[in-house]
Every structure is written in C-alpha cells, then in structure tokens.
N, C-alpha and C. Protein backbone atom coordinates (compact mmCIF):
# COMPACT_ATOMS: atom_id res chain seq x y z
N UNK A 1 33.41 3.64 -50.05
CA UNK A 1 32.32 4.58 -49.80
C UNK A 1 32.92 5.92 -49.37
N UNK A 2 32.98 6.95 -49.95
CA UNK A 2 32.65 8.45 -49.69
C UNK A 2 32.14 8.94 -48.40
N UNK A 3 33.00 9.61 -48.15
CA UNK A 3 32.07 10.84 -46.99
C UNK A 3 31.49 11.35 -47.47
N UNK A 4 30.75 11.94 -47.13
CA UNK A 4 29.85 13.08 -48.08
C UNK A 4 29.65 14.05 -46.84
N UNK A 5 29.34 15.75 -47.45
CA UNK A 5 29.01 16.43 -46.13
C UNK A 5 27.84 16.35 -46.44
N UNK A 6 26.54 16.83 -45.30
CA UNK A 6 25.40 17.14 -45.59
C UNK A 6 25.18 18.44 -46.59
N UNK A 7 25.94 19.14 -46.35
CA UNK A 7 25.48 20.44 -48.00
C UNK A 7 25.97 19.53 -49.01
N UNK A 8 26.70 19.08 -49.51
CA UNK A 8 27.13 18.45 -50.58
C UNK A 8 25.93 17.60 -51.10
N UNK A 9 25.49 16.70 -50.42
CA UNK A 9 24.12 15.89 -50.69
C UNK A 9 22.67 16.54 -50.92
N UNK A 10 22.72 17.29 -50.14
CA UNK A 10 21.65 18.35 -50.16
C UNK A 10 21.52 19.02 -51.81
N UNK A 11 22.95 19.69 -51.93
CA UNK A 11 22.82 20.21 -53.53
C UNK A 11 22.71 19.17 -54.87
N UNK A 12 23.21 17.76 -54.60
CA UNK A 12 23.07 17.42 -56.03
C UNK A 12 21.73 16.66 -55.99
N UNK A 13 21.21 16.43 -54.75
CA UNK A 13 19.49 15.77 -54.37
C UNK A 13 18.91 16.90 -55.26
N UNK A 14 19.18 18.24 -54.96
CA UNK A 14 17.87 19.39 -55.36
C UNK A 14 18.44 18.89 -56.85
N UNK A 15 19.46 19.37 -57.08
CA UNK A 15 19.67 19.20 -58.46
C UNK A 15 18.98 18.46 -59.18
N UNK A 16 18.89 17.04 -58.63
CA UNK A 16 17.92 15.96 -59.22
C UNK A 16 17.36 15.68 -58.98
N UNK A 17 16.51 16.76 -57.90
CA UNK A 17 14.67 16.73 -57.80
C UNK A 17 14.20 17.44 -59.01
N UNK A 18 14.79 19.03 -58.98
CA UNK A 18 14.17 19.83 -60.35
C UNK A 18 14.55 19.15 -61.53
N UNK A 19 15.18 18.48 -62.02
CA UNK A 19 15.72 18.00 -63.50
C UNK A 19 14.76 17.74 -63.95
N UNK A 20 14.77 18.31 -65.55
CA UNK A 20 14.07 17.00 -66.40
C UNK A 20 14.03 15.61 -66.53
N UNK A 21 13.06 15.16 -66.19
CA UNK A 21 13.23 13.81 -66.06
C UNK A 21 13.60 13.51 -67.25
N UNK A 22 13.41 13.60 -68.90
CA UNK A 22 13.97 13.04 -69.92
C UNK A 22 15.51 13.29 -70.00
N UNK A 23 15.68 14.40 -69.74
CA UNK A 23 17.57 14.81 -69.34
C UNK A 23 18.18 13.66 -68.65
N UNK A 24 17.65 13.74 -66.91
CA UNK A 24 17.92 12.95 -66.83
C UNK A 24 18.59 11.04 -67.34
N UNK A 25 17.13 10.78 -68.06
CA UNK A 25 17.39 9.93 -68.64
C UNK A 25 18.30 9.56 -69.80
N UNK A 26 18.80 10.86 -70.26
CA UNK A 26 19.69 11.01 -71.33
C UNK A 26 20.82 10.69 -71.32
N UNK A 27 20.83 11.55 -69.63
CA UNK A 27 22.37 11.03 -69.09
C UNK A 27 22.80 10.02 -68.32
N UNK A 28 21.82 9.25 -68.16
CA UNK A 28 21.53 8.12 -67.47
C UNK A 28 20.96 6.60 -67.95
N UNK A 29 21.06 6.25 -69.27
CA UNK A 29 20.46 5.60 -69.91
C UNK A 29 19.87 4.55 -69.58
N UNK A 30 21.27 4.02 -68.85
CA UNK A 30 21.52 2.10 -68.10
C UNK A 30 21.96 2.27 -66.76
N UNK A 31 20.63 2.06 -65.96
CA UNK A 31 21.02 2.07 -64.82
C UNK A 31 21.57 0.91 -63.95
N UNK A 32 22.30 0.96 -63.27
CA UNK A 32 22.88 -0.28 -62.71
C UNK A 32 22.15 -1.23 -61.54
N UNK A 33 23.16 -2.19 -61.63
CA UNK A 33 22.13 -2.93 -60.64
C UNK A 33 21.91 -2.26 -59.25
N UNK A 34 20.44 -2.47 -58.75
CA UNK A 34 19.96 -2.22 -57.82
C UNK A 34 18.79 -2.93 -56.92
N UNK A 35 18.63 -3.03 -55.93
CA UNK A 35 17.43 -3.19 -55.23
C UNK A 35 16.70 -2.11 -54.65
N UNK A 36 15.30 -2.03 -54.71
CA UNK A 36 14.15 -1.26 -54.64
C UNK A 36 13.90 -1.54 -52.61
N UNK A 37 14.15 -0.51 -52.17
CA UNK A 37 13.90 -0.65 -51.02
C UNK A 37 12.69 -0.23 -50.42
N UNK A 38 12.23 1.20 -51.52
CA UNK A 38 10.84 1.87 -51.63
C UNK A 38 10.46 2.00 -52.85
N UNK A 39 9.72 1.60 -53.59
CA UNK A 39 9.42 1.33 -54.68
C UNK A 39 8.77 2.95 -54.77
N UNK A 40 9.36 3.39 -56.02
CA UNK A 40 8.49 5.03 -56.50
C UNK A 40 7.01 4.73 -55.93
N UNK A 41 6.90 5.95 -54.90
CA UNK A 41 5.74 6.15 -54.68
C UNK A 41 5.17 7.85 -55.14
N UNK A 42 3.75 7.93 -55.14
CA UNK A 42 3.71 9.13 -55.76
C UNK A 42 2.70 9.89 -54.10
N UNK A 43 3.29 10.91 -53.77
CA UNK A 43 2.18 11.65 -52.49
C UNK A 43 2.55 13.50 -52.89
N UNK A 44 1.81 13.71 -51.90
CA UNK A 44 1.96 15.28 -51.91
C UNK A 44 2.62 15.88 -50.73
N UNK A 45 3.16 17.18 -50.95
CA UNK A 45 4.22 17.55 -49.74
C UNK A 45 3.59 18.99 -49.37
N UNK A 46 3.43 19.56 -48.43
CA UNK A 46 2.67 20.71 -48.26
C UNK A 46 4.25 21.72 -48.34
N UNK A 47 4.08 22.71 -49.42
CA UNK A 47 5.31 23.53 -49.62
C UNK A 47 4.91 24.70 -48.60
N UNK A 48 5.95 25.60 -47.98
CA UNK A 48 5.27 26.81 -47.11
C UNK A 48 6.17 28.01 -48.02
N UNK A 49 6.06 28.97 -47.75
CA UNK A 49 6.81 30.26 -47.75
C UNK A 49 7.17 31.34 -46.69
N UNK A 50 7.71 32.31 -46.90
CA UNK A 50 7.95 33.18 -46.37
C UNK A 50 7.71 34.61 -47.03
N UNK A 51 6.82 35.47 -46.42
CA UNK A 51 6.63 37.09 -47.11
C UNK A 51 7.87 37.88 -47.40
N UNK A 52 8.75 38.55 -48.14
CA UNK A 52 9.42 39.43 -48.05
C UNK A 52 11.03 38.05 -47.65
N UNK A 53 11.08 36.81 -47.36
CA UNK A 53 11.79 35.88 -47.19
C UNK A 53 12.23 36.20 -45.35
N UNK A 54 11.24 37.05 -45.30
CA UNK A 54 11.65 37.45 -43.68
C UNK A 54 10.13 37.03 -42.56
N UNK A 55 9.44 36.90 -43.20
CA UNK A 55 8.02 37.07 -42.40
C UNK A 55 7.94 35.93 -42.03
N UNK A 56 6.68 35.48 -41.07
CA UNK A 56 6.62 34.06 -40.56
C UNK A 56 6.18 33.31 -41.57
N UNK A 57 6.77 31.92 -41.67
CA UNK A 57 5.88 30.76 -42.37
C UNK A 57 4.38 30.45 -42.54
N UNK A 58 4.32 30.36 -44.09
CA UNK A 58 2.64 30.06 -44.19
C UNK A 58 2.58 28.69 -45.16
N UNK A 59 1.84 28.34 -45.15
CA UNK A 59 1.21 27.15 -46.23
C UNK A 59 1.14 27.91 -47.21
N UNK A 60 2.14 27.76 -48.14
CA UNK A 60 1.15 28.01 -49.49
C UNK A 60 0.50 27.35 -50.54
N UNK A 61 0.72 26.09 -50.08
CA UNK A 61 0.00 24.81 -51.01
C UNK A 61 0.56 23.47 -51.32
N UNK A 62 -0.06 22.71 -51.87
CA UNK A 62 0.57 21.46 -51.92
C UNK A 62 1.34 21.26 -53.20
N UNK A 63 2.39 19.84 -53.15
CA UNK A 63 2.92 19.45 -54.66
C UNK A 63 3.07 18.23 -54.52
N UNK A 64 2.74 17.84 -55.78
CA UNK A 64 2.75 16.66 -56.02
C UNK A 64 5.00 16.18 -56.10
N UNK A 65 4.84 14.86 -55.30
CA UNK A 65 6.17 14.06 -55.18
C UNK A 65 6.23 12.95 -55.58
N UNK A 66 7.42 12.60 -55.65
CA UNK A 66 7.53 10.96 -56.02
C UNK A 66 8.28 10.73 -55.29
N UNK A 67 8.97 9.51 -54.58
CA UNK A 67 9.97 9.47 -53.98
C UNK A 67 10.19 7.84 -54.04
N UNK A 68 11.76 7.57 -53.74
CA UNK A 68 11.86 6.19 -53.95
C UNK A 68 13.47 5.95 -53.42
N UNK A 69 13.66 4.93 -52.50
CA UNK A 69 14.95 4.04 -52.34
C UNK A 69 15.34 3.13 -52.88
N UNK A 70 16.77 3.37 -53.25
CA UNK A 70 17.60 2.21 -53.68
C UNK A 70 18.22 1.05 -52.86
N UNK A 71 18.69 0.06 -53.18
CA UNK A 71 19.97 -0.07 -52.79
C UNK A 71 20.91 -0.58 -53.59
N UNK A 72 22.09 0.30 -54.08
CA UNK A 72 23.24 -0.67 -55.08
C UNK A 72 23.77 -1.83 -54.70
N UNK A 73 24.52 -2.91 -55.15
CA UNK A 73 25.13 -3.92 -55.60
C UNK A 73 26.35 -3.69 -54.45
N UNK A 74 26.36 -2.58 -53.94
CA UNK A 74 27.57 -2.70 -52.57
C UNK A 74 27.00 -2.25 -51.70
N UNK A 75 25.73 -2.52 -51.70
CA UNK A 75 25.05 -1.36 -50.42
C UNK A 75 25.15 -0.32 -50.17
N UNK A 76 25.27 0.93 -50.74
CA UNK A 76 25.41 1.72 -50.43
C UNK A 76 23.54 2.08 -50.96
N UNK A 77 22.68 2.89 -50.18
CA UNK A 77 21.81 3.66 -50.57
C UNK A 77 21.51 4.78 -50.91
N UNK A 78 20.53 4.77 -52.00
CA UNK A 78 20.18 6.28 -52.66
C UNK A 78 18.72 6.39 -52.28
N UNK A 79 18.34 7.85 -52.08
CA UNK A 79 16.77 7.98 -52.15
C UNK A 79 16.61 9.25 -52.94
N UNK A 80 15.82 9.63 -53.25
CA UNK A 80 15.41 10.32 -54.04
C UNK A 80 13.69 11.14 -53.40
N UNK A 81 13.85 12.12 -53.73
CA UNK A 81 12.16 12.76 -53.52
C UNK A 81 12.15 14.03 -55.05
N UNK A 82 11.49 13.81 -55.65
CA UNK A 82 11.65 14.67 -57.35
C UNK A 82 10.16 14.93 -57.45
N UNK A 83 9.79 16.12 -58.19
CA UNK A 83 8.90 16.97 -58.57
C UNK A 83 8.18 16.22 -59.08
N UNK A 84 7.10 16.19 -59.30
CA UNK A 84 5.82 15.66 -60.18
C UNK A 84 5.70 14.23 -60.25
N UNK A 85 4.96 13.77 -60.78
CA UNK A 85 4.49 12.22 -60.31
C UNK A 85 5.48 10.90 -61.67
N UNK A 86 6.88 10.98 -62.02
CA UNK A 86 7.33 10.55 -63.08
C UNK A 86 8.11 9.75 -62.24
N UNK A 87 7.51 8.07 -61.86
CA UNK A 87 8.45 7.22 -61.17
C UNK A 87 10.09 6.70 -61.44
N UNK A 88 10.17 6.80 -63.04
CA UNK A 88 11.33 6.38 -63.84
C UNK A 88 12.40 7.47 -63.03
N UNK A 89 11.83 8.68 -62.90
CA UNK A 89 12.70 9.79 -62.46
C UNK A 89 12.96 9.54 -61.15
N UNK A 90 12.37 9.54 -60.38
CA UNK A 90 12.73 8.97 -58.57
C UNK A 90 13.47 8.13 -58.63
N UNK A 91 13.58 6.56 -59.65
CA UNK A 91 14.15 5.97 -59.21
C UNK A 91 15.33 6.29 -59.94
N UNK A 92 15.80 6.97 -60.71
CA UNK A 92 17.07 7.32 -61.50
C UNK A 92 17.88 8.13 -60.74
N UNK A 93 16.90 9.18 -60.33
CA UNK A 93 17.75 9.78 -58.86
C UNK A 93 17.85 9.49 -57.80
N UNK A 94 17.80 8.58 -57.69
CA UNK A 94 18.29 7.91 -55.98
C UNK A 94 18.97 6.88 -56.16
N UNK A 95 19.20 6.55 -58.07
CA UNK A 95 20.36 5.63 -58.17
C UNK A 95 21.27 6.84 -58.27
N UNK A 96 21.52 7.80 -58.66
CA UNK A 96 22.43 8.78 -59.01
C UNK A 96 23.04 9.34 -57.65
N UNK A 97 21.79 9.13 -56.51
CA UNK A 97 22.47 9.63 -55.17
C UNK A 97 23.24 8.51 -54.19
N UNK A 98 22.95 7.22 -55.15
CA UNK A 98 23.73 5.87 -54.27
C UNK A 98 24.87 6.01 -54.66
N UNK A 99 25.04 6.23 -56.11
CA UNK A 99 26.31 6.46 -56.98
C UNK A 99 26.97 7.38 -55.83
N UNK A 100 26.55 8.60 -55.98
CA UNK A 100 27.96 9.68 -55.15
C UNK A 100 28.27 9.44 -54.32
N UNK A 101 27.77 8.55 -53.29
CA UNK A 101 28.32 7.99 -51.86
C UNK A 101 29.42 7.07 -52.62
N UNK A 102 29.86 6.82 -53.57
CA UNK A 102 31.14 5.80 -54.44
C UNK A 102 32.16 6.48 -54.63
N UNK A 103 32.87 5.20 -54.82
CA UNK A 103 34.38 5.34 -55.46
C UNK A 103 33.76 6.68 -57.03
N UNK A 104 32.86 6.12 -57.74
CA UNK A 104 32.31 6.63 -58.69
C UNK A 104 31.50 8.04 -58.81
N UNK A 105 32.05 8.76 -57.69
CA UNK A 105 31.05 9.57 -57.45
C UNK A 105 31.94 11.45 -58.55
N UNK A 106 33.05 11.15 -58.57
CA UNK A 106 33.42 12.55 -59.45
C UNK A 106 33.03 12.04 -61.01
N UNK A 107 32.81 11.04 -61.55
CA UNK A 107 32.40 10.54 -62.79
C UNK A 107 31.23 10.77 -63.18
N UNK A 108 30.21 10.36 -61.72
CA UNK A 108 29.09 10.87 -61.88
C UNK A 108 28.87 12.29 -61.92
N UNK A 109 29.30 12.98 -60.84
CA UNK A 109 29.15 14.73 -60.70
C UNK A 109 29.49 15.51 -62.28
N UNK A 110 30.90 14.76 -62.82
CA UNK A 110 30.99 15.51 -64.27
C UNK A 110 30.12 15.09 -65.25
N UNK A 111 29.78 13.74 -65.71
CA UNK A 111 28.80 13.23 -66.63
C UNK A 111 27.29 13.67 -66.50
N UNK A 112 26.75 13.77 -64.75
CA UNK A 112 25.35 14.08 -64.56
C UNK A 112 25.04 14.99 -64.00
N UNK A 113 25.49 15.50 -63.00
CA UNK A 113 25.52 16.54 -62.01
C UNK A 113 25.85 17.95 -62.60
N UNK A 114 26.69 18.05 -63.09
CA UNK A 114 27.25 19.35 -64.20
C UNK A 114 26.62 19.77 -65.59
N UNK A 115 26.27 18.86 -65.76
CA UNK A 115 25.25 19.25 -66.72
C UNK A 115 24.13 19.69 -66.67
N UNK A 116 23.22 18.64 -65.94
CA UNK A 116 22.05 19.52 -65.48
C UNK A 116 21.87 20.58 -64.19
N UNK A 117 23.05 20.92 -63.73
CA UNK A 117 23.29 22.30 -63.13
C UNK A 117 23.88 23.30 -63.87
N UNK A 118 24.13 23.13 -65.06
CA UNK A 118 24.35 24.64 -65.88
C UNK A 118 23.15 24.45 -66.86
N UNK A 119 22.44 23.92 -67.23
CA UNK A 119 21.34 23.36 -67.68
C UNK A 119 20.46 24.45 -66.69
N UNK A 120 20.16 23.94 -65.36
CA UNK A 120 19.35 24.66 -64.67
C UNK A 120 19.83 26.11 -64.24
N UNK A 121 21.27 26.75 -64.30
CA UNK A 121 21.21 27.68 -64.00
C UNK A 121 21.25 28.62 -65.21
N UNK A 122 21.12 28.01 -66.75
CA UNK A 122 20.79 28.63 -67.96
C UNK A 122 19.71 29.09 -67.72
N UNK A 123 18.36 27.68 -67.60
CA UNK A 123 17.18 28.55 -67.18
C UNK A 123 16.78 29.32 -66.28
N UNK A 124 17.53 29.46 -65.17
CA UNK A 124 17.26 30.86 -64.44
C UNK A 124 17.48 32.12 -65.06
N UNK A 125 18.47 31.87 -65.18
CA UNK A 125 19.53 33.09 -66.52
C UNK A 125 18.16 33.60 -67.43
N UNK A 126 17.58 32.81 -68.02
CA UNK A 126 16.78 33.20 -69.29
C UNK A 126 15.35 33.72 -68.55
N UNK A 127 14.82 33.27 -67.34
CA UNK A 127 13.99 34.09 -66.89
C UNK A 127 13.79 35.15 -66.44
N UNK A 128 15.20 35.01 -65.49
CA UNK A 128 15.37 36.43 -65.08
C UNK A 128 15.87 37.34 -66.15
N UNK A 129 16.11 37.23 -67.00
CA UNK A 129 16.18 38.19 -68.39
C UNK A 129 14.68 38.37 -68.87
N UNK A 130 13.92 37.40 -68.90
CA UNK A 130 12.89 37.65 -69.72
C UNK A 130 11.80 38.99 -68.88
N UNK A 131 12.07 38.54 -67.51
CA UNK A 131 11.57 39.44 -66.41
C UNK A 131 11.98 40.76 -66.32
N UNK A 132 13.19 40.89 -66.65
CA UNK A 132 14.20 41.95 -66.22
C UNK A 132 13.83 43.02 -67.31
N UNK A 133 13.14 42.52 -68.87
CA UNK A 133 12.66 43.45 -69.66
C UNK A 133 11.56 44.02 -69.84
N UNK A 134 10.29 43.03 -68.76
CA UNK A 134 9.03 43.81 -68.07
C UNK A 134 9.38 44.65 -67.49
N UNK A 135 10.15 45.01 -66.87
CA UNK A 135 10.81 45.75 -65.54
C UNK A 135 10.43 47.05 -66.11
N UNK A 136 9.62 47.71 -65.06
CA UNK A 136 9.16 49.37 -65.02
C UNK A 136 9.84 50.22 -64.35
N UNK A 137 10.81 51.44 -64.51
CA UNK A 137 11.05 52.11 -63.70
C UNK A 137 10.78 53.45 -63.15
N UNK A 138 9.78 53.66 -62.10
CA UNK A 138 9.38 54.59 -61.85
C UNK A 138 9.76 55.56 -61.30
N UNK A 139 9.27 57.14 -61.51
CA UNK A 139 11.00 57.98 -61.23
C UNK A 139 9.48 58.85 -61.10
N UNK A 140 10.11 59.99 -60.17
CA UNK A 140 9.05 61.04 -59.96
C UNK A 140 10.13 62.81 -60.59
N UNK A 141 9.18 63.34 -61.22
CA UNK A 141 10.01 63.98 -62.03
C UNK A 141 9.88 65.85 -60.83
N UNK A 142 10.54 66.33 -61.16
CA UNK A 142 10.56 67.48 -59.89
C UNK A 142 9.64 68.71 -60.87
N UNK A 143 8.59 69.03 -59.87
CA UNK A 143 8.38 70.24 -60.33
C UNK A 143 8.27 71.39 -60.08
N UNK A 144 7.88 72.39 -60.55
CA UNK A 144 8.95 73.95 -60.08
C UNK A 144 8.00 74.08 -58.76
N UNK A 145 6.91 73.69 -58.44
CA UNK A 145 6.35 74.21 -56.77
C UNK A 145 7.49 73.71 -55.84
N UNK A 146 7.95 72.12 -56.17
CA UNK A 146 8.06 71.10 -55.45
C UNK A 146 9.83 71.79 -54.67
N UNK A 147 10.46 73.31 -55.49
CA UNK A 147 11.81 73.25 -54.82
C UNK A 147 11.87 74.19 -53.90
C-alpha cells in the first residue's frame, strides 16, 4: 500500500469525478475484484460560490451526485463521489481510487489518470478559445475637447 498525500488524492478523485463516464469506461473495461461497501447511491450536494472568487460564500444551487465505496481483494478502499446520476461511473472511480493506494498505482495514473487529464485540460483549452473570440475590446478614443 502507497502513501498517498492528501493533494495527490484530491487531484486524481476530481479528475474522476468530471470524466466521461464512457471514457472512463474505455479505459477501464474489466474491473477487478471488489466488494461494495456503499453501493452507488444517487443524492444532491448543495454547490456554493464566491463573487469576484473573493466575496463571501453563497448557495448557488444544487447537483446531482453519485457516490459509492469499494473494497479491493487486499483491502485497500476506494470511494468515489462523480457528477450526475451514472452508477457504473461511481463505482469505476472508486475502483480507480482503491487502485492508487497500490503497488499498481503509476500503471494506473499513466493508462487512466493521464489521459483523461489532458482530455480534460483539451477541453478547457477549446473553451477558453471559443470565449476568447467573443471577447470585446473596449477602448475610449480621445477627443480634441478631451486634451
């Protein structure tokens, strides 16, 4: 079993909360043995924000979750909490997060983890481009009272 730090876990969890769940499954075909400690459940999580990323916390609404525990074949446990109500996906990622606590865990990071993190930071890439060409720039032009 692996140390793991808490940022380390933290990033490949998000990783495989946002994933496509069919990606996922792509790269994940055959999952190994496991026991169900929380069987995919589906609830909602109240998300908050911040104004300006500086202002106080507000509710800004709910989302739908899934979430679900493992346990592998050496005990080690995975859990998972992933976007939208697709149980196959909870429980694929919280086998994927039992995995990295392993001997198996750089096999996993290059086969699953790396992929759908340049995967996901393509699609940032392509939004913020698509955004970046709405982009208005407003300029105030000088006029002869104004010197």
């Amino acid at each position: 079993m692996n140390d793991v730090s808490p940022s380390a876990r933290r990033n490949w969890m998000s990783t495989l909360s946002t994933s496509a769940p069919g990606r996922l499954a792509a790269l994940l075909p055959d999952l190994p043995d496991h026991a169900l400690l929380r069987s995919p459940e589906i609830g909602a999580v109240m998300v908050r924000g911040r104004a300006g990323a500086t202002g106080a916390a507000f509710n800004l609404g709910e989302m739908t979750v899934t979430r679900c525990s493992v346990r592998l074949q050496d005990g080690v446990v995975g859990h998972a909490w992933v976007q939208g109500r697709d149980k196959d996906h909870a429980r694929r990622a919280a086998v994927v997060d039992g995995l990295m606590q392993t001997d198996r865990a750089d096999y996993i990071r290059q086969t699953i983890l790396a992929p759908l993190a340049a995967e996901a930071l393509a699609a940032r890439r392509s939004r913020a481009e698509k955004a970046a060409a709405t982009k208005v720039d407003f300029f105030t032009m000088v006029r002869g009272e104004d010197r």
